[in-house]
N, C-alpha and C. Protein backbone atom coordinates (compact mmCIF):
# COMPACT_ATOMS: atom_id res chain seq x y z
N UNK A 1 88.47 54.53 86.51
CA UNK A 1 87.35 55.16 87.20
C UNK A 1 86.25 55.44 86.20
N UNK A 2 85.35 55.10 86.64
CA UNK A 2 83.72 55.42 85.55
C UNK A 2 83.46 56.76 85.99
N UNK A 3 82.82 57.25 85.09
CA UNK A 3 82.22 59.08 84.89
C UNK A 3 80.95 58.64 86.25
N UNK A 4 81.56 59.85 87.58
CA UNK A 4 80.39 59.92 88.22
C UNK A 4 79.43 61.29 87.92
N UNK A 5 78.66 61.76 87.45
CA UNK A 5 77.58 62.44 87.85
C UNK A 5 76.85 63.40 89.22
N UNK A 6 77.35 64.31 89.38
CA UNK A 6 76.69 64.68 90.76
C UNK A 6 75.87 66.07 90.64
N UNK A 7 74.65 66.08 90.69
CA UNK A 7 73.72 67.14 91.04
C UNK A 7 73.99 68.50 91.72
N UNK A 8 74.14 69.64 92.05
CA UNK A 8 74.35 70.40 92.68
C UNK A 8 73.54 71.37 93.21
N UNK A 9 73.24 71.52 94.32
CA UNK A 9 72.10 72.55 94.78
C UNK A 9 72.99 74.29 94.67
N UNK A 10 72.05 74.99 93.34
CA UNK A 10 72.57 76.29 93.48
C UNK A 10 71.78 77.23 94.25
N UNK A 11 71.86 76.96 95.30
CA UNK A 11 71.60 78.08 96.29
C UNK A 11 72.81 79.23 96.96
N UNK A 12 72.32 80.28 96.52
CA UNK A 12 73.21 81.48 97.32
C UNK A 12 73.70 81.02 98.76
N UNK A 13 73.12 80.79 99.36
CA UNK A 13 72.66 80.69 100.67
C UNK A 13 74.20 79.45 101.25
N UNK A 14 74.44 78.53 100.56
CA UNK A 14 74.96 78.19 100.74
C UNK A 14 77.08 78.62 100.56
N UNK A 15 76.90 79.40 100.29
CA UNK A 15 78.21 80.24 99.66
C UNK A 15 78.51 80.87 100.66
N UNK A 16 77.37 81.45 101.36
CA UNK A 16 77.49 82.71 102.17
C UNK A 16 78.13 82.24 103.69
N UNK A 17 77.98 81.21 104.28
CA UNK A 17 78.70 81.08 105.28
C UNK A 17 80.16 80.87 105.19
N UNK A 18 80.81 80.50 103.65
CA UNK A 18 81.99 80.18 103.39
C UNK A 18 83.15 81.48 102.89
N UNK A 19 82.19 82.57 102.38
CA UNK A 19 82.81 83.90 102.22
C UNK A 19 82.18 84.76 103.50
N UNK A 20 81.50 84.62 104.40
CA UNK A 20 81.42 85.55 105.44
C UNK A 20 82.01 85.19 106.55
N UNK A 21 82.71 83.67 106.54
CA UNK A 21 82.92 83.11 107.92
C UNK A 21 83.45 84.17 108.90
N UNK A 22 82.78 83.82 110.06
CA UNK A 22 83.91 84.85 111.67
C UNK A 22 83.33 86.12 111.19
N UNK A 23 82.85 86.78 110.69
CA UNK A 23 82.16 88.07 110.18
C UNK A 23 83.18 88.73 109.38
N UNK A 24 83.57 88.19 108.67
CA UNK A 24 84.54 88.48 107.41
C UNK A 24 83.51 89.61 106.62
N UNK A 25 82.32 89.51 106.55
CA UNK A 25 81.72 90.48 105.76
C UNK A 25 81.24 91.83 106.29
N UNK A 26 81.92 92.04 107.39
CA UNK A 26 81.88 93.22 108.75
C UNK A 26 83.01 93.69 108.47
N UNK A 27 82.87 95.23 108.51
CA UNK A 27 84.29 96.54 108.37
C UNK A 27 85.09 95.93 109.57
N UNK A 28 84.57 95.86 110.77
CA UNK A 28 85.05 95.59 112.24
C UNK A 28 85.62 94.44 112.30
N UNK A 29 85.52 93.14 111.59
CA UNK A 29 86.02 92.12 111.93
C UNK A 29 86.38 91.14 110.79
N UNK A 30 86.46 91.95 109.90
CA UNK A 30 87.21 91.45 108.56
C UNK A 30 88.74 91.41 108.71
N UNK A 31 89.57 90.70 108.56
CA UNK A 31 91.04 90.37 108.33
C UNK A 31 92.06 91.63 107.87
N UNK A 32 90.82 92.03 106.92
CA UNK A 32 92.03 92.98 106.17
C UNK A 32 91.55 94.75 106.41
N UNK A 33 90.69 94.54 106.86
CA UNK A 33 90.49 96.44 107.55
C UNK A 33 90.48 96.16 109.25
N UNK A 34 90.16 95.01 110.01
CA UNK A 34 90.09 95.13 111.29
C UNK A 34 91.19 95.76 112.08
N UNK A 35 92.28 95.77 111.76
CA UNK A 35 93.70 96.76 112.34
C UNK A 35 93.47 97.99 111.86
N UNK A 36 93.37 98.24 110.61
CA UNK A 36 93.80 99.94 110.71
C UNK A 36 92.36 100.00 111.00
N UNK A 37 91.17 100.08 110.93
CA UNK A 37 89.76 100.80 111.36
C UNK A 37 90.70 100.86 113.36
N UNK A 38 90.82 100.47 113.99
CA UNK A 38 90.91 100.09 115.16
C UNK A 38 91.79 101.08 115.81
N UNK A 39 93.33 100.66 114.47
CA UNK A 39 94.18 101.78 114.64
C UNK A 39 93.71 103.97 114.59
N UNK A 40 92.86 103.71 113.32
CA UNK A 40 92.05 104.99 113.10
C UNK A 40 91.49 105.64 113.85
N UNK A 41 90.68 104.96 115.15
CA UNK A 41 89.68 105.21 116.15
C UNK A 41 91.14 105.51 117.24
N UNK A 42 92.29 104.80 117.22
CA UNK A 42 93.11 104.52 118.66
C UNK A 42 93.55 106.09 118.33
N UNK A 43 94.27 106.36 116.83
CA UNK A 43 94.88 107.80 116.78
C UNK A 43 93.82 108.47 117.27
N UNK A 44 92.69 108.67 116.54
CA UNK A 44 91.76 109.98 116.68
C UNK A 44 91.82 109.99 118.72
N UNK A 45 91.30 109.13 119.04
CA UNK A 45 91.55 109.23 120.63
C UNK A 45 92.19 110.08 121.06
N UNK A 46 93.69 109.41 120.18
CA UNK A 46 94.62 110.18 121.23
C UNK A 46 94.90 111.78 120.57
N UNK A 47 94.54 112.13 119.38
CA UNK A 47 94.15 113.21 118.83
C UNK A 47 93.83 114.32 119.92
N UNK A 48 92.59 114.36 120.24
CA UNK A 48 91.42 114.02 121.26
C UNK A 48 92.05 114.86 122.42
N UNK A 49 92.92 113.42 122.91
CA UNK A 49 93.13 113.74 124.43
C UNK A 49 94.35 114.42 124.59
N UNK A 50 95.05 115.02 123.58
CA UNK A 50 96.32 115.87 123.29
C UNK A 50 95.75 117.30 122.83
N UNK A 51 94.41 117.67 122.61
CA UNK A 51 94.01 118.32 121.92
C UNK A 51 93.72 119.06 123.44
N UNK A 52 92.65 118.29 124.53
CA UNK A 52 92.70 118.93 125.84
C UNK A 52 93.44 118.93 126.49
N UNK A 53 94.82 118.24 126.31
CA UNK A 53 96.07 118.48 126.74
C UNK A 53 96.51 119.74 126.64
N UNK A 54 96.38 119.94 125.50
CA UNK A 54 97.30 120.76 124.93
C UNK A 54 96.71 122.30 125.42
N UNK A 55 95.41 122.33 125.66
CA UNK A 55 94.36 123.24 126.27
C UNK A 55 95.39 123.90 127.46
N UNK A 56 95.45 122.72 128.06
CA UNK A 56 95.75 123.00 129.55
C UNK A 56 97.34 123.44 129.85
N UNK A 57 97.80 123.12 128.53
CA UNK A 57 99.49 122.67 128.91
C UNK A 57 100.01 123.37 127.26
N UNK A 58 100.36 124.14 126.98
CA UNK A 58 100.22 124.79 125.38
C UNK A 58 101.82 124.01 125.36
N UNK A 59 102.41 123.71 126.29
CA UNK A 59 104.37 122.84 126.22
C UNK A 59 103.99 121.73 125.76
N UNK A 60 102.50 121.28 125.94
CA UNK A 60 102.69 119.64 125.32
C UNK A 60 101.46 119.69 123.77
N UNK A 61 101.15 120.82 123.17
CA UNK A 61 101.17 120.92 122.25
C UNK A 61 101.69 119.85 120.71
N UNK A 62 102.87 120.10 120.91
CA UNK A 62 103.58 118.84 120.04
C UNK A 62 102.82 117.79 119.69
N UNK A 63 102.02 117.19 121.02
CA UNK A 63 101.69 115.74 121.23
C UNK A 63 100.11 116.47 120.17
N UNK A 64 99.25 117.00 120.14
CA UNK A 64 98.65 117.48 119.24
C UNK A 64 98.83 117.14 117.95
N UNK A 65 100.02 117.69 117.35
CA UNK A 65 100.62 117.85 116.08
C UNK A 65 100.57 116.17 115.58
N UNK A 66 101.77 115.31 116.81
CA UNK A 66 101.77 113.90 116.18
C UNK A 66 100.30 113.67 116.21
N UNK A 67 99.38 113.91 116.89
CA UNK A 67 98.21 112.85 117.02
C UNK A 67 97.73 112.93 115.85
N UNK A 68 98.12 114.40 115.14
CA UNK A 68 97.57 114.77 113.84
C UNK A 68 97.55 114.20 112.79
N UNK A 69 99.11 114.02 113.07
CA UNK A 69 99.64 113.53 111.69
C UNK A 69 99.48 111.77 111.67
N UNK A 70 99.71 111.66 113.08
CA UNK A 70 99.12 109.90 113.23
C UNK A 70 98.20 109.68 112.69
N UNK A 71 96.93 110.41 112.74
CA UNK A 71 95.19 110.00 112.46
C UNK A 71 95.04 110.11 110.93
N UNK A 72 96.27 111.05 110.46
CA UNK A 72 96.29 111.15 108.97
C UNK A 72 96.69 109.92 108.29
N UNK A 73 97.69 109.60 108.65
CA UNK A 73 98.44 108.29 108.31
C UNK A 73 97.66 107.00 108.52
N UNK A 74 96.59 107.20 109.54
CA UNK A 74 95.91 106.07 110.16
C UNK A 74 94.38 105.91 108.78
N UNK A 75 94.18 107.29 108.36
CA UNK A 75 93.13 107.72 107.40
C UNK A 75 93.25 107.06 105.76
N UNK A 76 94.52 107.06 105.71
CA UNK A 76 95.23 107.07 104.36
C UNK A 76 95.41 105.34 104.44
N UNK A 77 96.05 104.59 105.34
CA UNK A 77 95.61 103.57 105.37
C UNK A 77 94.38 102.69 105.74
N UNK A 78 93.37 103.44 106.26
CA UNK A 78 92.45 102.44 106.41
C UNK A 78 91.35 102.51 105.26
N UNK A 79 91.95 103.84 104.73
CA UNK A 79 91.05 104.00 102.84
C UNK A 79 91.82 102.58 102.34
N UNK A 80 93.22 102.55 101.96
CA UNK A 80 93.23 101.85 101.06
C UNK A 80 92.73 100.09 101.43
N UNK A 81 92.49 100.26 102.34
CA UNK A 81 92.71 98.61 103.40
C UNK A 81 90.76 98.86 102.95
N UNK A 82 90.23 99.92 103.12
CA UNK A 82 88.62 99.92 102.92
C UNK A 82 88.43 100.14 101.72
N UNK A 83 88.99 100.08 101.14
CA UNK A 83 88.73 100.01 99.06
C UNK A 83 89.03 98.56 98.98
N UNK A 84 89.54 98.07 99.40
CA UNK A 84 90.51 96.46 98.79
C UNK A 84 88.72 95.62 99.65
N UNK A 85 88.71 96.25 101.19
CA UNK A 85 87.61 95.66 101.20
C UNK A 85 86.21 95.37 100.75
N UNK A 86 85.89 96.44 100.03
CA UNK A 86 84.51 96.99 99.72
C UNK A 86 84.68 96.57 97.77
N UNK A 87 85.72 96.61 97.21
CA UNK A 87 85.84 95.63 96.34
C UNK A 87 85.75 94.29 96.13
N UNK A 88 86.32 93.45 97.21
CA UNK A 88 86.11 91.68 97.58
C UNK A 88 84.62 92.01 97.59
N UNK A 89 84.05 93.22 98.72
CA UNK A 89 82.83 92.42 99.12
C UNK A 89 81.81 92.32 97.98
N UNK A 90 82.16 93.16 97.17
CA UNK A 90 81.21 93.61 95.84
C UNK A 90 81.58 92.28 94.86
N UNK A 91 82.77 91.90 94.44
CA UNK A 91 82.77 91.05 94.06
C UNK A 91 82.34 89.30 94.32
N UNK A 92 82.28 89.33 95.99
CA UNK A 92 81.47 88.14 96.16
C UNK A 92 80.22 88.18 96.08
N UNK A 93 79.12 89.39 96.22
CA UNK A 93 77.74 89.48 96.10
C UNK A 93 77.53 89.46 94.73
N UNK A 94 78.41 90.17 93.68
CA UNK A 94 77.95 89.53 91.86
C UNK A 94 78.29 88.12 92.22
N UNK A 95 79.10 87.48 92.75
CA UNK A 95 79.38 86.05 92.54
C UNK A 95 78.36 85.28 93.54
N UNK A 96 77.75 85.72 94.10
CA UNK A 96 76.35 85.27 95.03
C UNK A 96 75.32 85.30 94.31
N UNK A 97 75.25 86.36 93.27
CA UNK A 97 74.14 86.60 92.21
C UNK A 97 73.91 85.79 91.55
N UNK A 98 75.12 85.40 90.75
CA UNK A 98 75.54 84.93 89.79
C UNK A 98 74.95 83.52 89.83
N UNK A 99 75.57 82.89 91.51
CA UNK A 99 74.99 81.29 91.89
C UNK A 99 73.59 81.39 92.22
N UNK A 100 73.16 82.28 92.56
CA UNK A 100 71.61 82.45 92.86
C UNK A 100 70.43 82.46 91.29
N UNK A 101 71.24 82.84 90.43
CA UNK A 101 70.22 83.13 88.80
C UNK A 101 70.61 81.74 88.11
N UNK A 102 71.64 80.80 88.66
CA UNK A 102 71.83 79.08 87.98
C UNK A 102 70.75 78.30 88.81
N UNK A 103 70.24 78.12 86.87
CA UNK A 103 69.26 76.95 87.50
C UNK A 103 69.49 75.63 87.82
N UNK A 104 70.60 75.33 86.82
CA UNK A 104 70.90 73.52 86.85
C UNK A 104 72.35 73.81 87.45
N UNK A 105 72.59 72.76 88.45
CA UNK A 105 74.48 72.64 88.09
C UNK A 105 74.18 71.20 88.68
N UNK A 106 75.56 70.92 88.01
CA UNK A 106 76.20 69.51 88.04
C UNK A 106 77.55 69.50 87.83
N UNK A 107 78.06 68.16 88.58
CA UNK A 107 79.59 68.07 88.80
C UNK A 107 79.59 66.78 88.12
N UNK A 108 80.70 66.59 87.28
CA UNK A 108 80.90 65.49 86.54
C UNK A 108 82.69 64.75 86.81
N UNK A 109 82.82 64.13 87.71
CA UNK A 109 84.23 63.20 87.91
C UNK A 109 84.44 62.51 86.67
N UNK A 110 86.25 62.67 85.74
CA UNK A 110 86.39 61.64 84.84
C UNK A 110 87.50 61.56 85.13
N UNK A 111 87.96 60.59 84.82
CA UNK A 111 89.10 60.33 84.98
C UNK A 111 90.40 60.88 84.98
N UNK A 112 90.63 62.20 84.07
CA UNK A 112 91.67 63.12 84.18
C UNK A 112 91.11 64.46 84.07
N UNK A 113 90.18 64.42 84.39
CA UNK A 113 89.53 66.29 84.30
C UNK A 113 88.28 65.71 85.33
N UNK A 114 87.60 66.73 85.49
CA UNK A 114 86.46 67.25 85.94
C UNK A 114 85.82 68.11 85.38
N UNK A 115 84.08 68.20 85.18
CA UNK A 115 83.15 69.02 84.45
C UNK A 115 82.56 69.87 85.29
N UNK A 116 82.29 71.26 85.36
CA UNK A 116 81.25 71.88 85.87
C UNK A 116 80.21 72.20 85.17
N UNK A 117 78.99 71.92 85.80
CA UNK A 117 77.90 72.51 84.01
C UNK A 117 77.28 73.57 85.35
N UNK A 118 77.01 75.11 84.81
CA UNK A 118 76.53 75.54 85.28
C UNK A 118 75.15 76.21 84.47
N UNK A 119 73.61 75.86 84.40
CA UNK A 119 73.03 76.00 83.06
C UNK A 119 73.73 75.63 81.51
N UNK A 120 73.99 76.82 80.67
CA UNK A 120 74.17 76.26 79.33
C UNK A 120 75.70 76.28 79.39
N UNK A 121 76.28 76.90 80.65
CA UNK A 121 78.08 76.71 80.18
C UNK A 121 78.75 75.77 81.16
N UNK A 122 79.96 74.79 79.83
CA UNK A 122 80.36 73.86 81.26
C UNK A 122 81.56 74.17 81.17
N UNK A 123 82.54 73.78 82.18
CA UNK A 123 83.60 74.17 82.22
C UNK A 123 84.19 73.12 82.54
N UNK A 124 85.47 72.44 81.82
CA UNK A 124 86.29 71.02 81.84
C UNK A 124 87.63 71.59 82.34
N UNK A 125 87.90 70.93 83.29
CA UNK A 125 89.22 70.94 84.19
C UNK A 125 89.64 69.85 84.01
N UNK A 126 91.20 70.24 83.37
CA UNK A 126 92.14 69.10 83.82
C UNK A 126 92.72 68.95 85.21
N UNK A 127 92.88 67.14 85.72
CA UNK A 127 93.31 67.63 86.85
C UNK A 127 94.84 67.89 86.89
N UNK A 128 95.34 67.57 85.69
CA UNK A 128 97.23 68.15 85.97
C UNK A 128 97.40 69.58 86.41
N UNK A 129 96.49 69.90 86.09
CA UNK A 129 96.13 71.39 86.12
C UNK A 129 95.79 72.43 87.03
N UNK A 130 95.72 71.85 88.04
CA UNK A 130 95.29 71.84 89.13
C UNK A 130 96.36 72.54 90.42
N UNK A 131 96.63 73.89 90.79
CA UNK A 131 97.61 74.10 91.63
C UNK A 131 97.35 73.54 93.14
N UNK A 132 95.84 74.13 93.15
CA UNK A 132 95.91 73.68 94.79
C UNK A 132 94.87 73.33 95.31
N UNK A 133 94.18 72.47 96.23
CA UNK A 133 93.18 71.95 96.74
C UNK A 133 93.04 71.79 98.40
N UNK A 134 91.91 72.46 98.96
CA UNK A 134 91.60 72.39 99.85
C UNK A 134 90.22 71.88 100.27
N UNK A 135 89.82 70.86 100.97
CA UNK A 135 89.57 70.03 101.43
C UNK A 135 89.02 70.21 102.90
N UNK A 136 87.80 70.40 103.62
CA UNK A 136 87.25 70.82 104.67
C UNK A 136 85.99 70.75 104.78
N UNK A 137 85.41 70.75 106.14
CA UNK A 137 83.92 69.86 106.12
C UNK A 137 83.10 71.01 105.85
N UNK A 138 83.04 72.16 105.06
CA UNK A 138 82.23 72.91 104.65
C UNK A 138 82.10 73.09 103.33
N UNK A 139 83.43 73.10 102.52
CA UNK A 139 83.59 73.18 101.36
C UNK A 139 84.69 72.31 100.82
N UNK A 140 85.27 72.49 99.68
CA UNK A 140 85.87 71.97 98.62
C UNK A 140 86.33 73.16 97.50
N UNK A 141 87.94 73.89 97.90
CA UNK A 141 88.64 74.72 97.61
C UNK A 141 89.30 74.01 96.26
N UNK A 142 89.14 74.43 94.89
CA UNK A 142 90.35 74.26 93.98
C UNK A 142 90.93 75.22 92.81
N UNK A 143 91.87 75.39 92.97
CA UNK A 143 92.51 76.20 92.64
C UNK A 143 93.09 76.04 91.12
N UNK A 144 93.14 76.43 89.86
CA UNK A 144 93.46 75.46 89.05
C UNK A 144 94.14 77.03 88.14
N UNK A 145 94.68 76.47 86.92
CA UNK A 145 96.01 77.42 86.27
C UNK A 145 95.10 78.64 85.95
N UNK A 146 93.53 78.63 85.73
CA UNK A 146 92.76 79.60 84.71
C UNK A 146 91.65 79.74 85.43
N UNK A 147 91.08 79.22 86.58
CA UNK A 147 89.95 79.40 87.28
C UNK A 147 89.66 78.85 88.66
N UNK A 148 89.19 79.09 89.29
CA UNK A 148 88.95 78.61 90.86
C UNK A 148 87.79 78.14 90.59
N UNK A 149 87.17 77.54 91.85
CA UNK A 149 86.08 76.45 92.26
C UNK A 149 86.05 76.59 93.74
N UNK A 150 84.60 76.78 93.83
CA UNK A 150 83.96 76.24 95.28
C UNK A 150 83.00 75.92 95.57
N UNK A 151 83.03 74.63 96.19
CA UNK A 151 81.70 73.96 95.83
C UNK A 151 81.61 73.10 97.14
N UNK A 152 80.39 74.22 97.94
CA UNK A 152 79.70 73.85 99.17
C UNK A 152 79.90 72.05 99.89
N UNK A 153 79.75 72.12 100.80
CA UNK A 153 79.32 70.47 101.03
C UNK A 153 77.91 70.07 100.78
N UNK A 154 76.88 71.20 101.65
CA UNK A 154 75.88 70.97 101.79
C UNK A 154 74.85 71.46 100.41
N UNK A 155 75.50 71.78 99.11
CA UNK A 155 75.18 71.69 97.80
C UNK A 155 75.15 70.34 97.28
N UNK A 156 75.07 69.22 98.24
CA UNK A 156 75.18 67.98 97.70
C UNK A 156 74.70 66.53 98.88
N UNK A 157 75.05 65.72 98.50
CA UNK A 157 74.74 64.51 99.57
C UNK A 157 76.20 64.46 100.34
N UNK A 158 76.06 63.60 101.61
CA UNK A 158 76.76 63.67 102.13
C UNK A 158 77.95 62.40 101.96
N UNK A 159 77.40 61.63 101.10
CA UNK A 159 78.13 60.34 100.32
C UNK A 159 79.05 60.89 99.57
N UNK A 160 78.14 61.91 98.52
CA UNK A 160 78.73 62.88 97.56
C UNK A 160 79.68 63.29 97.82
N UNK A 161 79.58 64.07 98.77
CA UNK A 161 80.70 64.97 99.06
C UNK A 161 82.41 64.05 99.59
N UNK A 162 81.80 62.75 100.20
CA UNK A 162 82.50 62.46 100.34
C UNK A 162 83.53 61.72 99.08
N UNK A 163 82.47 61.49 98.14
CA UNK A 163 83.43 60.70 96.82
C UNK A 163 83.93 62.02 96.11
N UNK A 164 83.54 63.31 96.44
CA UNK A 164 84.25 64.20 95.47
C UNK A 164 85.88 64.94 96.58
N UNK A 165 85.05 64.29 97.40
CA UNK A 165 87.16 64.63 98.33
C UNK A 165 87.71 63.49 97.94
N UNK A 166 87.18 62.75 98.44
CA UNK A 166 88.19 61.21 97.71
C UNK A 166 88.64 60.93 96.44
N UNK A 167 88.10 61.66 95.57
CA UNK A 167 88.68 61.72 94.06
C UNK A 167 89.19 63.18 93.82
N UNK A 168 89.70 63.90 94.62
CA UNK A 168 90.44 65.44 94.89
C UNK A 168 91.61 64.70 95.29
N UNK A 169 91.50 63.86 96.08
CA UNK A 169 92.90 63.70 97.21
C UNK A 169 93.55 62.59 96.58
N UNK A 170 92.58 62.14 95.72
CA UNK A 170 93.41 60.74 94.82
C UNK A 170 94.31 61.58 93.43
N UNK A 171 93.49 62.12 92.75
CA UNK A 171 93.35 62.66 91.18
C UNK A 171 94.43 64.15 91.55
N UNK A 172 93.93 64.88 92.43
CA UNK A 172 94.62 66.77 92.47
C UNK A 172 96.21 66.95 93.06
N UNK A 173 96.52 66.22 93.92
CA UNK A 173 97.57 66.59 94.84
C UNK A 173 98.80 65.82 93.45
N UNK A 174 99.78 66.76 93.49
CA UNK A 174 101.00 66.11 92.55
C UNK A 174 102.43 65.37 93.44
């Protein structure tokens, strides 16, 4: 295989539909807080409606107490589920930054590695090296022993993109 060369458009813009997909970047409909936020709101409810229960009926009281201790439990997990989130999200907006302040990039195919030049730093991947690769008409997932990669479709031509899956699916998979 000859050294291909490929240009890369560093636009933010293009990242952002691949880390926000389905509103992944929403408290409400993110993967990893959308249950307990949901759960949090379901206790307090029933908090709530045990609380005027309990008004009316001081025997069903009790149901008070659990709602209590439910909404607590519901509190305590949707902190830690909303720290894990609000960390990713912070860390993909420096990494949005980051592609937004590169002026040059380029992708370089060789025969047993791959180059990233992003401005003055490049980064050479072997492909033995390589754990895992994913492959999809938006992006180009790889996973490798010391660093990840993702690199848009529409950061490129559409020929492009297609010779850099075709030399993923030839060169990455063991």
């Amino acid at each position: 295989m000859q050294r291909q060369i490929i240009k890369l458009s560093s636009d933010a813009a293009h990242f952002k539909p691949i880390f926000f997909k389905d509103g992944q970047g929403n408290v409400f409909r993110n993967r990893l807080t959308k249950g307990p936020v949901r759960l949090f709101f379901g206790c307090l409810l029933f908090t709530i409606a045990t609380y005027f229960l309990a008004l009316k009926s001081p025997s069903t009281s009790w149901l008070f107490f659990l709602g209590i201790l439910l909404t607590s439990t519901a509190i305590i997990v949707s902190t830690f589920r909303l720290n894990k989130f609000y960390k990713w999200k912070s860390e993909v907006k420096n990494y949005l930054n980051t592609v937004s302040q590169t002026t040059e990039a380029a992708l370089t195919l060789n025969q047993d590695s791959f180059e990233l030049q992003l401005d003055d730093r490049i980064i050479i991947q072997k492909l033995d090296s390589i754990k895992k690769i994913e492959i999809n008409p938006e992006y180009v997932f790889i996973s490798a022993a010391d660093e990840n990669f993702v690199i848009p479709s529409i950061s490129m031509s559409p020929t492009e993109f297609a010779a850099v899956s075709e030399y993923l699916r030839g060169k990455g998979t063991k």
